[in-house]
Protein backbone atom coordinates (compact mmCIF):
# COMPACT_ATOMS: atom_id res chain seq x y z
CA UNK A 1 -97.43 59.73 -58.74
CA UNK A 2 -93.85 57.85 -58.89
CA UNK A 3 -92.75 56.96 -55.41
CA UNK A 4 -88.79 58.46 -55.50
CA UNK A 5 -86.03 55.40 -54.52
CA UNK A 6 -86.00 55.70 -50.79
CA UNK A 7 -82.63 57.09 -49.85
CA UNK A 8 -81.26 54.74 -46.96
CA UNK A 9 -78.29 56.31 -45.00
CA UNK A 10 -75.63 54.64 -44.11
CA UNK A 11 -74.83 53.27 -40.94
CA UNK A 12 -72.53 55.52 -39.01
CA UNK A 13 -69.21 54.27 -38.40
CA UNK A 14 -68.26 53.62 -35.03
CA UNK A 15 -64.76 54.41 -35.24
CA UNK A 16 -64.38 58.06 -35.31
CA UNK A 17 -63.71 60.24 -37.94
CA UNK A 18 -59.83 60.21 -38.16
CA UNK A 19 -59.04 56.77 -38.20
CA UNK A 20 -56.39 55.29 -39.88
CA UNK A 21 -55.76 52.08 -41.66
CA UNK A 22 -52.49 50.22 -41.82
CA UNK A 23 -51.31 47.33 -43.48
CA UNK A 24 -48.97 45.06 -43.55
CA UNK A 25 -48.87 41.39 -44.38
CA UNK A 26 -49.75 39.57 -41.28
CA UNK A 27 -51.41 42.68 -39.68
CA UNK A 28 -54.14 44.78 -40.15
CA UNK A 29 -54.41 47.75 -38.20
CA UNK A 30 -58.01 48.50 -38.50
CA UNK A 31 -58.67 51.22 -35.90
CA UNK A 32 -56.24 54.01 -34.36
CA UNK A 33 -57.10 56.28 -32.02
CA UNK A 34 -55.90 59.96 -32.58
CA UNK A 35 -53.95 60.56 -29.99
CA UNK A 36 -51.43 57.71 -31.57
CA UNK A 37 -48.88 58.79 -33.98
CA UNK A 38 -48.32 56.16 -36.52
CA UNK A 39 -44.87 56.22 -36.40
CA UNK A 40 -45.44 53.80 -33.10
CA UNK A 41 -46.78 51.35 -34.67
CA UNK A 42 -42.99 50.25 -36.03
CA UNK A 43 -42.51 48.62 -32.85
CA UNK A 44 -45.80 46.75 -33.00
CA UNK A 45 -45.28 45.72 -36.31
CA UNK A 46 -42.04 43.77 -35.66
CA UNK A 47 -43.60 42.80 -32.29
CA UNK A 48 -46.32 41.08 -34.15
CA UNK A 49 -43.97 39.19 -36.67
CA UNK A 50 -41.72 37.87 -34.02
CA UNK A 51 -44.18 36.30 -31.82
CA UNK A 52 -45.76 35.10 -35.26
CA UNK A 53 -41.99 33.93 -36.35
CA UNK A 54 -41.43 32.62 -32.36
CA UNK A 55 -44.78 30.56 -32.24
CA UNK A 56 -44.04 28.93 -36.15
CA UNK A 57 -46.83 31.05 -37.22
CA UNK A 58 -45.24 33.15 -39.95
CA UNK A 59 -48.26 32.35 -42.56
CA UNK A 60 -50.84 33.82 -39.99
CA UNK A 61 -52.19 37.10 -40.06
CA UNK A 62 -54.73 39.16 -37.42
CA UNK A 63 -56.49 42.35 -37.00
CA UNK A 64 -54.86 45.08 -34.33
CA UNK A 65 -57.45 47.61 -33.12
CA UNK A 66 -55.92 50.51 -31.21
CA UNK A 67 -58.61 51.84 -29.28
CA UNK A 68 -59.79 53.41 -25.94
CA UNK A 69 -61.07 53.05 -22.62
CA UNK A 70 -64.74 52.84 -23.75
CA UNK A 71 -64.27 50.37 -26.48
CA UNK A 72 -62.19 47.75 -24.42
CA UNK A 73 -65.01 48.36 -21.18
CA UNK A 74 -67.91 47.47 -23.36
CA UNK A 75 -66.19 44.65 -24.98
CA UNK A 76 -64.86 43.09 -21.46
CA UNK A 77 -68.23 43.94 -20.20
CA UNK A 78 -70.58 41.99 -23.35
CA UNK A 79 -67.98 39.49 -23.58
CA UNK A 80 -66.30 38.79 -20.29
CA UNK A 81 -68.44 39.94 -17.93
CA UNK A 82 -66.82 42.59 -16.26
CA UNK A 83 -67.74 46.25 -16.21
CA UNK A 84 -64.27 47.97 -16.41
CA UNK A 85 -62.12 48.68 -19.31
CA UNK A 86 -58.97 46.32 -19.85
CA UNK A 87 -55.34 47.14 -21.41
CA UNK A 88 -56.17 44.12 -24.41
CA UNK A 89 -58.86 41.72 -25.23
CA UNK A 90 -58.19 38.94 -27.81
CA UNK A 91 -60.93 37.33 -30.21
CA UNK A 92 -59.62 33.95 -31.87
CA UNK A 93 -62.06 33.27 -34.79
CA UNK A 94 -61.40 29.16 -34.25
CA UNK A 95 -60.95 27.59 -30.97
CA UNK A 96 -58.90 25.56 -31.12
CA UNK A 97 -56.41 28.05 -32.98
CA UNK A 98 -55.14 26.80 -36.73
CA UNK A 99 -51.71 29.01 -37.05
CA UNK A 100 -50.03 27.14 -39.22
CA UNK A 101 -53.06 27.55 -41.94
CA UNK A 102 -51.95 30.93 -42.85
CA UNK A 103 -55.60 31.67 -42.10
CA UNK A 104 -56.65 35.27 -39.87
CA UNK A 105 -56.15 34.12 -36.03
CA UNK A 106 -58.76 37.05 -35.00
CA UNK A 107 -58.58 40.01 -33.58
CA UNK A 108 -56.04 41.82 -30.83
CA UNK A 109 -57.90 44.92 -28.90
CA UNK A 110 -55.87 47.13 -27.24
CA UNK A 111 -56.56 50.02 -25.16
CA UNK A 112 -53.81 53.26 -25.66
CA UNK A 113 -55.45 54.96 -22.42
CA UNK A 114 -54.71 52.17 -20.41
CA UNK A 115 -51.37 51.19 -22.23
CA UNK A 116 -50.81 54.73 -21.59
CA UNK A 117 -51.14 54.48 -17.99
CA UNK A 118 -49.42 51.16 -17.96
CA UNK A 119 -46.19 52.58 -19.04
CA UNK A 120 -45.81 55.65 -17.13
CA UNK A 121 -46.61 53.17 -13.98
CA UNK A 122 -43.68 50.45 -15.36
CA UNK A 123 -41.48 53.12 -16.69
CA UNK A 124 -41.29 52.12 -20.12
CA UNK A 125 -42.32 54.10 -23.25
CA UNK A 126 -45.99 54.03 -24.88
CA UNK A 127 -44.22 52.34 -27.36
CA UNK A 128 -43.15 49.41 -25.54
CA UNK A 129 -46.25 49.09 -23.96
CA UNK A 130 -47.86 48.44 -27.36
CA UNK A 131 -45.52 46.05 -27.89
CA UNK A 132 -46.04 44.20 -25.02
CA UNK A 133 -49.84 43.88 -25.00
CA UNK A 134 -49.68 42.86 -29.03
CA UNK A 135 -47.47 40.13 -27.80
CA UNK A 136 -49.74 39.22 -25.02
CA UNK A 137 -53.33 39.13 -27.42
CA UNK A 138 -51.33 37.34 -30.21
CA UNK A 139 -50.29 34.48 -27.48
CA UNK A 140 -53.85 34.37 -26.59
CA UNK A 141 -54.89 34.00 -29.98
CA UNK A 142 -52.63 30.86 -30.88
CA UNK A 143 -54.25 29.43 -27.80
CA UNK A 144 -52.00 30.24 -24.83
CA UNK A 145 -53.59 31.28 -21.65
CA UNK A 146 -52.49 32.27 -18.36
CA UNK A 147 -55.52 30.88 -16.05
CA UNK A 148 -53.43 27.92 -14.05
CA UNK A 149 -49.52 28.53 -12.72
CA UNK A 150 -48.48 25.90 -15.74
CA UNK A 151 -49.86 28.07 -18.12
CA UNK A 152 -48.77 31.22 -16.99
CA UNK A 153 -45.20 29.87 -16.88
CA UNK A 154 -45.21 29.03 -20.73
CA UNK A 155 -46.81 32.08 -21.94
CA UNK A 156 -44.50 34.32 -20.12
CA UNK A 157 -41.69 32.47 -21.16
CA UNK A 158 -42.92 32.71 -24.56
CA UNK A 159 -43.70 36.59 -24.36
CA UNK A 160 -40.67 36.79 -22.52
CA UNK A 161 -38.44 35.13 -25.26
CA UNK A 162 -40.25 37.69 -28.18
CA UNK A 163 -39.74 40.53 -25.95
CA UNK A 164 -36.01 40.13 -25.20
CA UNK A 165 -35.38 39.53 -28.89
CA UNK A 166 -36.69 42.90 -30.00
CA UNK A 167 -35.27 44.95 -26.53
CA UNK A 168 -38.34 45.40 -24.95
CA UNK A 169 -38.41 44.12 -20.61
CA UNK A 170 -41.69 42.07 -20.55
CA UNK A 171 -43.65 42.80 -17.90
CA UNK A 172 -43.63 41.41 -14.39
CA UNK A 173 -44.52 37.17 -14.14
CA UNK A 174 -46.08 38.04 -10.75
């Protein structure tokens, strides 16, 4: 009796069905939730390249993953500690950051639920939103932080400065 080739299945993906991928040069979009139109994404995209073009990072490049509630709560949770979801989480693949390499800085996750909610509560679009929190995880992953008054000063002014130039109001420096 001949033993048949066992038939492994394949790992499930856990991104669901209707993802989308999107590419550009510095940015892979890896990951977007349905409920996101990809015509909002134009705003991220030149979001991305100014902060890359701002910071003297043009050779860079980074994954963007649009995702939910549950994604960015089990991340902040494994990661960080803390059992809530979060509007963006960002995963450097060197510390210290190497931007001028033209190597991947890492990975930006965003949430849209709570980017969602984010807007609505600043009065700005979805769109903007985006924008703002791409800026934000792309700071973090050249190495900018906001944990001590000095540092929150520079990477405001920074996402401040990247903002302004493509018409979006950065957020409150509170």
């Amino acid at each position: 009796m001949t033993s048949r080739p066992s038939r492994k299945r394949p790992r499930p993906n856990p991104l669901p069905a209707r993802s989308r991928t999107a590419n550009s040069r510095q940015m892979v979009v890896t990951h977007v939730v349905r409920s996101l139109r990809r015509a909002r994404l134009r705003l991220v995209r030149q979001a991305a390249a100014q902060t890359l073009r701002v910071c003297g990072a043009q050779t860079a490049s980074f994954g963007l993953v649009l995702g939910g509630d549950t994604l960015l709560r089990r991340l902040n949770r494994s990661y960080l500690g803390h059992d809530r979801p979060t509007d963006v989480l960002a995963f450097p693949t060197r510390m210290p950051p190497r931007a001028r390499t033209g190597e991947g800085l890492g990975d930006v996750i965003i949430s849209v639920a709570t980017a969602r909610r984010q807007a609505k509560s600043a009065g700005h679009s979805l769109e903007a939103e985006l924008a703002v929190l791409t800026v934000h995880g792309i700071l973090h992953l050249l190495g900018h932080d906001h944990r001590t008054r000095a540092q929150r000063t520079r990477m405001w002014k920074l996402q401040t400065r990247v903002l302004a130039a493509l018409g979006v109001l950065p957020p409150d420096s509170d």
